[in-house]
N, C-alpha and C. Protein backbone atom coordinates (compact mmCIF):
# COMPACT_ATOMS: atom_id res chain seq x y z
N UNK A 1 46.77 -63.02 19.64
CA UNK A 1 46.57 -64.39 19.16
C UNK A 1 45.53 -65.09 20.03
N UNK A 2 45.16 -66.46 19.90
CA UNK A 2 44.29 -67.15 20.20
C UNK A 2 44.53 -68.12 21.35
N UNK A 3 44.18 -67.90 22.06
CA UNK A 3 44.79 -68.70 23.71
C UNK A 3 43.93 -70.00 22.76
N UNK A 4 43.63 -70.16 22.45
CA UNK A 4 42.99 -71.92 21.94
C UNK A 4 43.54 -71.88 20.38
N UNK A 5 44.30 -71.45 19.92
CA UNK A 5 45.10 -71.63 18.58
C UNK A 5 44.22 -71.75 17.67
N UNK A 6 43.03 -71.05 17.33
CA UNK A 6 42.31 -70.67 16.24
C UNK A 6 42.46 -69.75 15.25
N UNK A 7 42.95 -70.21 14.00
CA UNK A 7 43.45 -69.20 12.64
C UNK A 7 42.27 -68.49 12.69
N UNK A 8 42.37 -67.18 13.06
CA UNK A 8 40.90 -66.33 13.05
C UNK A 8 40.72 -65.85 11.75
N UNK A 9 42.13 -65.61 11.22
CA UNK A 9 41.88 -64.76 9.79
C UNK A 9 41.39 -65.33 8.68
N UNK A 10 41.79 -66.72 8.91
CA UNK A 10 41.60 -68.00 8.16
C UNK A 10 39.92 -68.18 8.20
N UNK A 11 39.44 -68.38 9.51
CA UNK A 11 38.06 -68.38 9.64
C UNK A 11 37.22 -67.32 8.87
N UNK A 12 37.91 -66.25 9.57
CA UNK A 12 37.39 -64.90 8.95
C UNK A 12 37.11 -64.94 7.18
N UNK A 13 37.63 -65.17 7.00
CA UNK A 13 38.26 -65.04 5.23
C UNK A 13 36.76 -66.63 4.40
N UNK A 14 36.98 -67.53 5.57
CA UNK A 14 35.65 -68.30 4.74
C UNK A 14 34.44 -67.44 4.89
N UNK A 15 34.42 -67.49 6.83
CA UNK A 15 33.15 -66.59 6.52
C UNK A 15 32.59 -65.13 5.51
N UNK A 16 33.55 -64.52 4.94
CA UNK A 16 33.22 -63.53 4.10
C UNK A 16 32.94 -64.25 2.99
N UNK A 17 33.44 -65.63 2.48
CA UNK A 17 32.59 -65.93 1.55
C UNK A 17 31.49 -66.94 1.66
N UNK A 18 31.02 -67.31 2.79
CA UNK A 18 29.71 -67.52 3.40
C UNK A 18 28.77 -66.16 2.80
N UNK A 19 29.34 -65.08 3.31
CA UNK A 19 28.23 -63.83 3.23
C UNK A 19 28.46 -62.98 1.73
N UNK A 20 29.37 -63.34 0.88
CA UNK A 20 29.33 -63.36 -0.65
C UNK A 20 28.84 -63.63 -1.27
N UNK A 21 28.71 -64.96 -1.08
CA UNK A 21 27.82 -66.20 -1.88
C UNK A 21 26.85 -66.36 -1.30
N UNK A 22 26.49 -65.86 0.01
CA UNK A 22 25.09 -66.62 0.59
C UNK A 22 24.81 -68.29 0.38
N UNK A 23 26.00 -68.60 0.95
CA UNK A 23 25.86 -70.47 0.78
C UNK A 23 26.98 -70.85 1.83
N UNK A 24 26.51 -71.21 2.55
CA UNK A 24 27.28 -72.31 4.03
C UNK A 24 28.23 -73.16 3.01
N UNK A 25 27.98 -74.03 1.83
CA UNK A 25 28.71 -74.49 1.13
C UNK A 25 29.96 -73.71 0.55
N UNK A 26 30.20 -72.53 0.34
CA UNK A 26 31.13 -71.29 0.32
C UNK A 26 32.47 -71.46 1.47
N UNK A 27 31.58 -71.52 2.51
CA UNK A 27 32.56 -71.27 3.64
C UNK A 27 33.05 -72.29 4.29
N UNK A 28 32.45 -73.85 4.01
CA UNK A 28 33.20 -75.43 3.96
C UNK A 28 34.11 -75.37 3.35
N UNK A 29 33.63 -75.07 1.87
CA UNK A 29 34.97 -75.07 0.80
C UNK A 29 35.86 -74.60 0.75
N UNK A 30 35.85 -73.36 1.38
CA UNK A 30 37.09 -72.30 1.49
C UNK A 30 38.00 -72.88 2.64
N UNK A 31 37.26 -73.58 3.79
CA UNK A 31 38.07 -73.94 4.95
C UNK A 31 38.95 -75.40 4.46
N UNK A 32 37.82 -76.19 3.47
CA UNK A 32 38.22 -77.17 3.16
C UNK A 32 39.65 -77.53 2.16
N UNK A 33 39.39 -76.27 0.94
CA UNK A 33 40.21 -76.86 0.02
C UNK A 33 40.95 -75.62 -0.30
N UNK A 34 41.07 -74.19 0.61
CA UNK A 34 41.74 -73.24 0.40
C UNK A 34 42.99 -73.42 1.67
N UNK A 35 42.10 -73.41 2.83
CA UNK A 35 42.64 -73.58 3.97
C UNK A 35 43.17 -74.94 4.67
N UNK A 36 42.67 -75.69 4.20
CA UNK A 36 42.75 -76.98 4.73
C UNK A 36 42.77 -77.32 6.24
N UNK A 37 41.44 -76.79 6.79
CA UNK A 37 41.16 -76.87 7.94
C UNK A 37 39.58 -77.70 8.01
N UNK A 38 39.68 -78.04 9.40
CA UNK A 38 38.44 -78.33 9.64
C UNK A 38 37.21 -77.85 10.23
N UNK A 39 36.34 -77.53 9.81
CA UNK A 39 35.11 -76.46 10.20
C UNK A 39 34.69 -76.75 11.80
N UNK A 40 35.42 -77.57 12.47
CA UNK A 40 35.04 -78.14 13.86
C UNK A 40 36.21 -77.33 15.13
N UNK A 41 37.18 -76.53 14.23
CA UNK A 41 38.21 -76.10 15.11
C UNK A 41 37.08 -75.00 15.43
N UNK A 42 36.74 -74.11 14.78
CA UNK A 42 35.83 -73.07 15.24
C UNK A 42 35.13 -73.31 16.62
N UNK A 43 34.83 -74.77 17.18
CA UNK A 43 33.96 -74.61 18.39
C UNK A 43 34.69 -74.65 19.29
N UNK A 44 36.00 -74.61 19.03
CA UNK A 44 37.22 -74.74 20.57
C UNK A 44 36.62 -73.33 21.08
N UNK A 45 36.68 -71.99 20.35
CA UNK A 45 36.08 -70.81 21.01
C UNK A 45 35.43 -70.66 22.36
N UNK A 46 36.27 -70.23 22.98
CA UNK A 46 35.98 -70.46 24.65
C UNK A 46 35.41 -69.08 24.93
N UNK A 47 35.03 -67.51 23.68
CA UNK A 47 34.42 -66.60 23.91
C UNK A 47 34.90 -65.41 25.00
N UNK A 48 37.03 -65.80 24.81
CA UNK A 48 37.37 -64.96 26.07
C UNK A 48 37.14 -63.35 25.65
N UNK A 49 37.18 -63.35 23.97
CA UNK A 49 37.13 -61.68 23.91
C UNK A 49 38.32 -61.28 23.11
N UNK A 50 39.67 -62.01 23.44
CA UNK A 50 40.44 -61.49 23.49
C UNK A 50 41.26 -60.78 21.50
N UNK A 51 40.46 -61.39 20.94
CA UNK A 51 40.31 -61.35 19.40
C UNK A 51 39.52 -60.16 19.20
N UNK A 52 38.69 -60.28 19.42
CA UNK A 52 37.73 -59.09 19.33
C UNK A 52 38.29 -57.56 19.83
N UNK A 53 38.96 -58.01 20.85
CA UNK A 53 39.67 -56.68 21.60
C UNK A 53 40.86 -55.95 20.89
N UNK A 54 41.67 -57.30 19.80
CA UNK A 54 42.63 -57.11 19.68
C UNK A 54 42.02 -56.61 17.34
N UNK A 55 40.78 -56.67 17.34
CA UNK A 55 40.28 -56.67 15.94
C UNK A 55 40.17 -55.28 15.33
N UNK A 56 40.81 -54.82 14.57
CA UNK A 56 41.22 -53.64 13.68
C UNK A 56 40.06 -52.84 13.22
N UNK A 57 39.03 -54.35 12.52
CA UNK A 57 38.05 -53.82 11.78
C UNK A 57 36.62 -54.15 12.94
N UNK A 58 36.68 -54.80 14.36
CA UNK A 58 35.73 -54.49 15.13
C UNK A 58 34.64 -55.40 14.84
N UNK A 59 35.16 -56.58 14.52
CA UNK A 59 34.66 -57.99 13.57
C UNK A 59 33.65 -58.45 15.00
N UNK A 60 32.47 -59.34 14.64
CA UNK A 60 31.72 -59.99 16.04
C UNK A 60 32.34 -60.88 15.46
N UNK A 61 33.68 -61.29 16.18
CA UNK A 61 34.50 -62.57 15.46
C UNK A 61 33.79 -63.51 16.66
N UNK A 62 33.97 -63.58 17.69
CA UNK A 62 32.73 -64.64 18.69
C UNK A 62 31.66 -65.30 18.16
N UNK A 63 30.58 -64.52 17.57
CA UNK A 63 29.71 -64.31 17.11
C UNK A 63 29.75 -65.59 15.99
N UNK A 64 30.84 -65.23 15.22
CA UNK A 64 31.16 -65.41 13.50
C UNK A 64 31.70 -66.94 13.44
N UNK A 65 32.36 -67.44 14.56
CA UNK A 65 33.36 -68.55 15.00
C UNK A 65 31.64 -69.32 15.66
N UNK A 66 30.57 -68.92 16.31
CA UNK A 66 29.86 -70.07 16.81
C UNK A 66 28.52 -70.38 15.87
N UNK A 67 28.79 -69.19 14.53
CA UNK A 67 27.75 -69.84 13.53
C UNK A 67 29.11 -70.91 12.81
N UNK A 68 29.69 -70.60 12.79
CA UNK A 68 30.76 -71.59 11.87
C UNK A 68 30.37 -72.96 12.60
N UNK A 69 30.85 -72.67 13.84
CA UNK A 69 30.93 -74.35 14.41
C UNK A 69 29.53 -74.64 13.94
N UNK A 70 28.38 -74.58 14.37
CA UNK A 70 27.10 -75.44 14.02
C UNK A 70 27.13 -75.90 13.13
């Protein structure tokens, strides 16, 4: 889990339809009105690793969480 309480899968799951759709508007909406989160939790990411270490499919979830925040 997320020492800063970030739904990664949740994140995860817009950003794949960021890269579906090829539209940043994709991956608002999904956080917005699927998830009902706010696209600003993504910048708590303090980049310990520990997601990445613990990731099945070997995701640059770091990576994926500091295009979200911008």
């Amino acid at each position: 889990s997320c020492p800063e309480d970030i739904p990664i899968p949740k994140f995860m799951d817009a950003y794949n339809h960021k890269i579906m759709y090829d539209s940043e508007k994709q991956l608002e909406d999904r956080l917005k009105w699927h998830w009902n989160l706010p696209k600003d939790i993504a910048a708590r990411c303090t980049a310990c690793g520990q997601c990445e270490e613990l990731c099945t499919q070997h995701l640059p979830i770091i990576e994926r969480l500091a295009d979200i925040a911008q």
